[in-house]
Protein backbone atom coordinates (compact mmCIF):
# COMPACT_ATOMS: atom_id res chain seq x y z
CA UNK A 1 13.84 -38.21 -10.48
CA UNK A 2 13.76 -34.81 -8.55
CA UNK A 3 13.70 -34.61 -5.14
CA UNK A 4 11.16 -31.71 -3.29
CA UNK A 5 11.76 -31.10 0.01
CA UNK A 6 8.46 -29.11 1.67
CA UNK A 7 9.91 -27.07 4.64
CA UNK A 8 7.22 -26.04 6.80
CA UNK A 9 7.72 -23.69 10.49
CA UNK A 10 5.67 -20.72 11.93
CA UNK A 11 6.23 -16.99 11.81
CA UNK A 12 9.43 -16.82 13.58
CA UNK A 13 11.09 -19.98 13.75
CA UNK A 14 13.32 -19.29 10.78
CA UNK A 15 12.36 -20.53 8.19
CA UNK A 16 13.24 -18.36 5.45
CA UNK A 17 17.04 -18.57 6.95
CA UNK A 18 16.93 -22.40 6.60
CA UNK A 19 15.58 -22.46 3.08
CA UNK A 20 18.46 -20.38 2.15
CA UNK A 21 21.39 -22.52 3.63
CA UNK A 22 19.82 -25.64 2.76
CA UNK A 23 19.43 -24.79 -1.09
CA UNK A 24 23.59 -23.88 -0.99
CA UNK A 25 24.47 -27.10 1.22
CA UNK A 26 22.20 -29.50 -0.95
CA UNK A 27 22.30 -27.73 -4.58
CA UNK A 28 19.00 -27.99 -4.70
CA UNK A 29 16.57 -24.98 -5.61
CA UNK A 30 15.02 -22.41 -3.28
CA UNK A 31 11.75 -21.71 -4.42
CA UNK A 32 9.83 -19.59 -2.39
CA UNK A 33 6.17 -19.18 -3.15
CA UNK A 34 6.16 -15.23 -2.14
CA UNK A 35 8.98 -14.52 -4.62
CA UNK A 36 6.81 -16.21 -7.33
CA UNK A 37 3.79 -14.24 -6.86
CA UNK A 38 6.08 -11.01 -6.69
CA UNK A 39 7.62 -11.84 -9.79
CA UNK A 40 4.25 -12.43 -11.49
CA UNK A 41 2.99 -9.05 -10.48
CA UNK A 42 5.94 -7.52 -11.30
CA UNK A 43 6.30 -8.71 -14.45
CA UNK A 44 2.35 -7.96 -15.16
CA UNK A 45 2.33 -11.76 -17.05
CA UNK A 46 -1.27 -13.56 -17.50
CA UNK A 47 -1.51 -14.88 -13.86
CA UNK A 48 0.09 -12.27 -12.45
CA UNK A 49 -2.75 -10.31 -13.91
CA UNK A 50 -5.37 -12.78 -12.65
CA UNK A 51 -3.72 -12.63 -9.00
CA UNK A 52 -3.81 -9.08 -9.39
CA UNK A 53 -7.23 -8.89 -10.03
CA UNK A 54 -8.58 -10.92 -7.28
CA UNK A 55 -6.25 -9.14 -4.64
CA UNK A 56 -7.48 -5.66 -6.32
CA UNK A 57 -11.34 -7.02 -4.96
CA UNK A 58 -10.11 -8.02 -1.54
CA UNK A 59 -10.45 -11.67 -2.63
CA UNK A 60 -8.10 -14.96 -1.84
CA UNK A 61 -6.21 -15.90 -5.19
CA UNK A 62 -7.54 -19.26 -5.81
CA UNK A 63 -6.18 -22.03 -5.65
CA UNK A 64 -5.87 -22.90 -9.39
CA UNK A 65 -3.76 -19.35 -10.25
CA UNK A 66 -1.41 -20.05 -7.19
CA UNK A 67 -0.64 -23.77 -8.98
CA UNK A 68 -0.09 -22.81 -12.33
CA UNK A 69 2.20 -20.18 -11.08
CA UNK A 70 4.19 -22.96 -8.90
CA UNK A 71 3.93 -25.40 -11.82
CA UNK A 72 5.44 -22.68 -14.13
CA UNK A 73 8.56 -22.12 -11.40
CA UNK A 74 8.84 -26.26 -11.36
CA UNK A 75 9.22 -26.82 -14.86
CA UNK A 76 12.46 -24.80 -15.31
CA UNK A 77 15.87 -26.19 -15.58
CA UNK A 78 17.05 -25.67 -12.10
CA UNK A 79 14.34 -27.19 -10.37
CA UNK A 80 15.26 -30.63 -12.64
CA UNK A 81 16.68 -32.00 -9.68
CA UNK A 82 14.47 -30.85 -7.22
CA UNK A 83 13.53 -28.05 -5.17
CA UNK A 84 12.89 -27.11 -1.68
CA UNK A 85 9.34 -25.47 -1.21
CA UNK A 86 9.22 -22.82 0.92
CA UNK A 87 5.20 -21.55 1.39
CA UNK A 88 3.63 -23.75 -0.84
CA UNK A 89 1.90 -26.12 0.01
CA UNK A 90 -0.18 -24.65 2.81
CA UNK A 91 -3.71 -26.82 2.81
CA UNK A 92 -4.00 -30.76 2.02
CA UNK A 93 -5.29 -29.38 -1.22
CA UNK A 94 -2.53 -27.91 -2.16
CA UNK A 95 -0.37 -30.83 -1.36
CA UNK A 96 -2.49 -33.17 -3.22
CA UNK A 97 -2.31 -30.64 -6.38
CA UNK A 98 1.53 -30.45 -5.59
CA UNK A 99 1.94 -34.51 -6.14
CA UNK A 100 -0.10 -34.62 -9.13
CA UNK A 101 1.67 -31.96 -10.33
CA UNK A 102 5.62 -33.72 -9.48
CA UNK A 103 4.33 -36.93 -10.97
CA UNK A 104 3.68 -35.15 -14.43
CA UNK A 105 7.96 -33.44 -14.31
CA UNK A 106 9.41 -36.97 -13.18
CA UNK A 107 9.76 -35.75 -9.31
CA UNK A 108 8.43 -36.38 -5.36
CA UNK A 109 7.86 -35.16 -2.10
CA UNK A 110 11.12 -36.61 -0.68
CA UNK A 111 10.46 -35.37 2.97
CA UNK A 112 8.59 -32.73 5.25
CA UNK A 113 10.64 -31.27 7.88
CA UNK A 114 8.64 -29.12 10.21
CA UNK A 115 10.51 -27.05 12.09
CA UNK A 116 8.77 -26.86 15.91
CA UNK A 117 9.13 -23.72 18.53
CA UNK A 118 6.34 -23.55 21.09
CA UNK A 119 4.30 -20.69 20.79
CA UNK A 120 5.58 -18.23 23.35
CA UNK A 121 8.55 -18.98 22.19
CA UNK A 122 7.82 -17.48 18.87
CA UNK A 123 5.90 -14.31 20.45
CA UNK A 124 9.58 -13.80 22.44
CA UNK A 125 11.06 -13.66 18.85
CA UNK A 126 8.88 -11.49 17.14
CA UNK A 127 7.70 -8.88 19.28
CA UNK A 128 10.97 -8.05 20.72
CA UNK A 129 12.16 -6.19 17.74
CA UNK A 130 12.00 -2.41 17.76
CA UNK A 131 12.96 0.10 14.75
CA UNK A 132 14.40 3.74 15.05
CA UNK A 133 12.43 6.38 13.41
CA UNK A 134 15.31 7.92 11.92
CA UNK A 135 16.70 5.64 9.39
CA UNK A 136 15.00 2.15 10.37
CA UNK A 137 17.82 0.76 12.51
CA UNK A 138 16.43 -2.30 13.83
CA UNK A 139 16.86 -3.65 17.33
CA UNK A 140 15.74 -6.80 19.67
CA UNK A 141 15.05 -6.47 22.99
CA UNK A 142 16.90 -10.03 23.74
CA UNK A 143 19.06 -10.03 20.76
CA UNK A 144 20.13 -7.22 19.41
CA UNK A 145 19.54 -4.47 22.38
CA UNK A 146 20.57 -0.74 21.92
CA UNK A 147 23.37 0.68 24.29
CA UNK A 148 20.55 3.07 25.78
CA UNK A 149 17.31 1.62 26.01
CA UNK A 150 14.39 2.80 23.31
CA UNK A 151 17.35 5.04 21.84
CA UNK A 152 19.28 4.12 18.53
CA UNK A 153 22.58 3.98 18.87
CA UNK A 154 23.60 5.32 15.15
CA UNK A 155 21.65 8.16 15.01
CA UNK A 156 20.04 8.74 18.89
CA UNK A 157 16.58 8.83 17.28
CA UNK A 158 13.74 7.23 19.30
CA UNK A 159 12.97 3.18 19.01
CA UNK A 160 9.06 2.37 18.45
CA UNK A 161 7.83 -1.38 17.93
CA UNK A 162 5.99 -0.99 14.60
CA UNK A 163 2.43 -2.53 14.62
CA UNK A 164 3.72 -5.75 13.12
CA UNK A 165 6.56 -6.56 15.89
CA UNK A 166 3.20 -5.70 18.84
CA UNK A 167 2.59 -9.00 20.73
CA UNK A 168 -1.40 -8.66 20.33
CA UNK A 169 -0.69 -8.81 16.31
CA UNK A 170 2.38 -11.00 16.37
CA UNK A 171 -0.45 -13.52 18.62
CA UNK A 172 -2.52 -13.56 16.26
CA UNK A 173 -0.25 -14.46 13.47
CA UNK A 174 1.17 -17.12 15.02
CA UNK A 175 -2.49 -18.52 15.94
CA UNK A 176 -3.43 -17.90 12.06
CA UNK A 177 -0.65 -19.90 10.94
CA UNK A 178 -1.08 -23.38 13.28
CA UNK A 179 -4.63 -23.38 12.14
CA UNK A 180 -4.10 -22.81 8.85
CA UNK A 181 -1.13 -25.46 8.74
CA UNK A 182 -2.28 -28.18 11.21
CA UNK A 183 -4.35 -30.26 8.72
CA UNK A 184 -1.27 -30.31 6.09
CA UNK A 185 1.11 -31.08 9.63
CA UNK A 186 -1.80 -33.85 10.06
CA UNK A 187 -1.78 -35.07 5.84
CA UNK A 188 2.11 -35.64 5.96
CA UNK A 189 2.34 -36.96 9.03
CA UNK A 190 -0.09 -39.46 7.82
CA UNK A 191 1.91 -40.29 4.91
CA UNK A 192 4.82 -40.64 6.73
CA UNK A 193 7.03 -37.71 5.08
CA UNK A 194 6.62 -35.76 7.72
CA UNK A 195 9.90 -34.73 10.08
CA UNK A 196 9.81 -32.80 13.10
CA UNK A 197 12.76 -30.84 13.99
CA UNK A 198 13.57 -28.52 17.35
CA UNK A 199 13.73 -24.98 16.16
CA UNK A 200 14.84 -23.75 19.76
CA UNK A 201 18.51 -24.90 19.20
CA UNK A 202 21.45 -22.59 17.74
CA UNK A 203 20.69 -22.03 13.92
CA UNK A 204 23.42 -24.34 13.33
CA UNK A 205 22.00 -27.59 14.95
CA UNK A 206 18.98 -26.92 13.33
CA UNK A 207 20.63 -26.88 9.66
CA UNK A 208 22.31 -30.13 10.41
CA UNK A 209 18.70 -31.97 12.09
CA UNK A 210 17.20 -30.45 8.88
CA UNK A 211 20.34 -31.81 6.45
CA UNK A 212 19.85 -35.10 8.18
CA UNK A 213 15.84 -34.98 7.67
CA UNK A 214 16.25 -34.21 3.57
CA UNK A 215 19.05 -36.81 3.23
């Protein structure tokens, strides 16, 4: 039976990073659900065309495309053993679509591990990076800082924070995203798959509390 592994965080608490070493450390499949719809566009097939269509009209793809695109991804060979979902599912919904949709390929939900940073945290994160204007360098104010502040230090052009990286926006992603997300946080927590894990330690300690969740 496959094993599925939902990893769930916010903007920032990195996520993407974690998908990435988990797939290599557990063999397991990284399927993320932005990739899918990119390859669907890209490749112009029947629900990439569908997506297309509704994103053309400033419309939500519904729920329904968004599945059959996932259940497409989950039927080939190396998600036989399982999978870990990265972006899908994001409402109880979706989740409950996601089991129906395991129980028809032989697999399960084996856990949920959500990885937690307090909000503020996660502004820190985001809105301290800054790019140079000359070839994109990118810098962080607590992280990464240039040698001269707001200058780049490859090619001395000038830093600016694109609109993305500004607090007010990066604020409002972050707020998007726990609304969006608490009533799945609430519908696995109620089923008892879901794992919370600290996302303010070293990257490393958070692979192993993550490891340790999925195993």
């Amino acid at each position: 039976m496959g094993k599925f592994i939902i990893l769930l965080g916010p903007p920032g608490a990195g996520k993407g990073t974690q998908a990435e070493v988990l797939a290599i450390k557990t063999g397991l499949a990284h399927v993320s659900s932005g990739d899918i719809f990119r390859e669907n566009l890209k490749a112009q097939t029947e629900l990439g065309k569908l997506a297309q269509g509704f994103m053309n009209r400033g419309e939500l793809v519904p729920d329904d495309v968004t599945i059959a695109m996932i259940r497409e991804r989950l039927k080939r060979p190396d998600c036989e053993a399982g999978a870990i979902l990265d972006g899908f599912p994001r409402t109880p919904a979706q989740a409950e679509a996601l089991g129906s949709m395991l129980s028809e390929i032989d697999g399960k939900v084996g856990s949920v591990p959500y990885i937690s940073v307090q909000p503020e945290e996660l502004v820190n994160r985001l809105s301290g990076r800054w790019t140079c204007r000359g070839q994109g360098h990118i810098y962080h104010v607590l992280y990464n800082p240039p040698k001269v502040a707001g200058v780049c230090d490859v090619d001395g052009s000038e830093l600016y924070q694109r609109e993305d990286d500004q607090p007010a926006t990066v604020e409002k992603r972050i707020r998007v995203y726990l609304e969006q997300t608490t009533p799945l946080i609430k519908y696995y927590r109620k089923v008892g798959l879901l794992v919370e894990v600290d996302g303010t330690q070293p990257i490393e300690g958070v692979t192993d509390q993550l490891l340790t969740a999925v195993r």
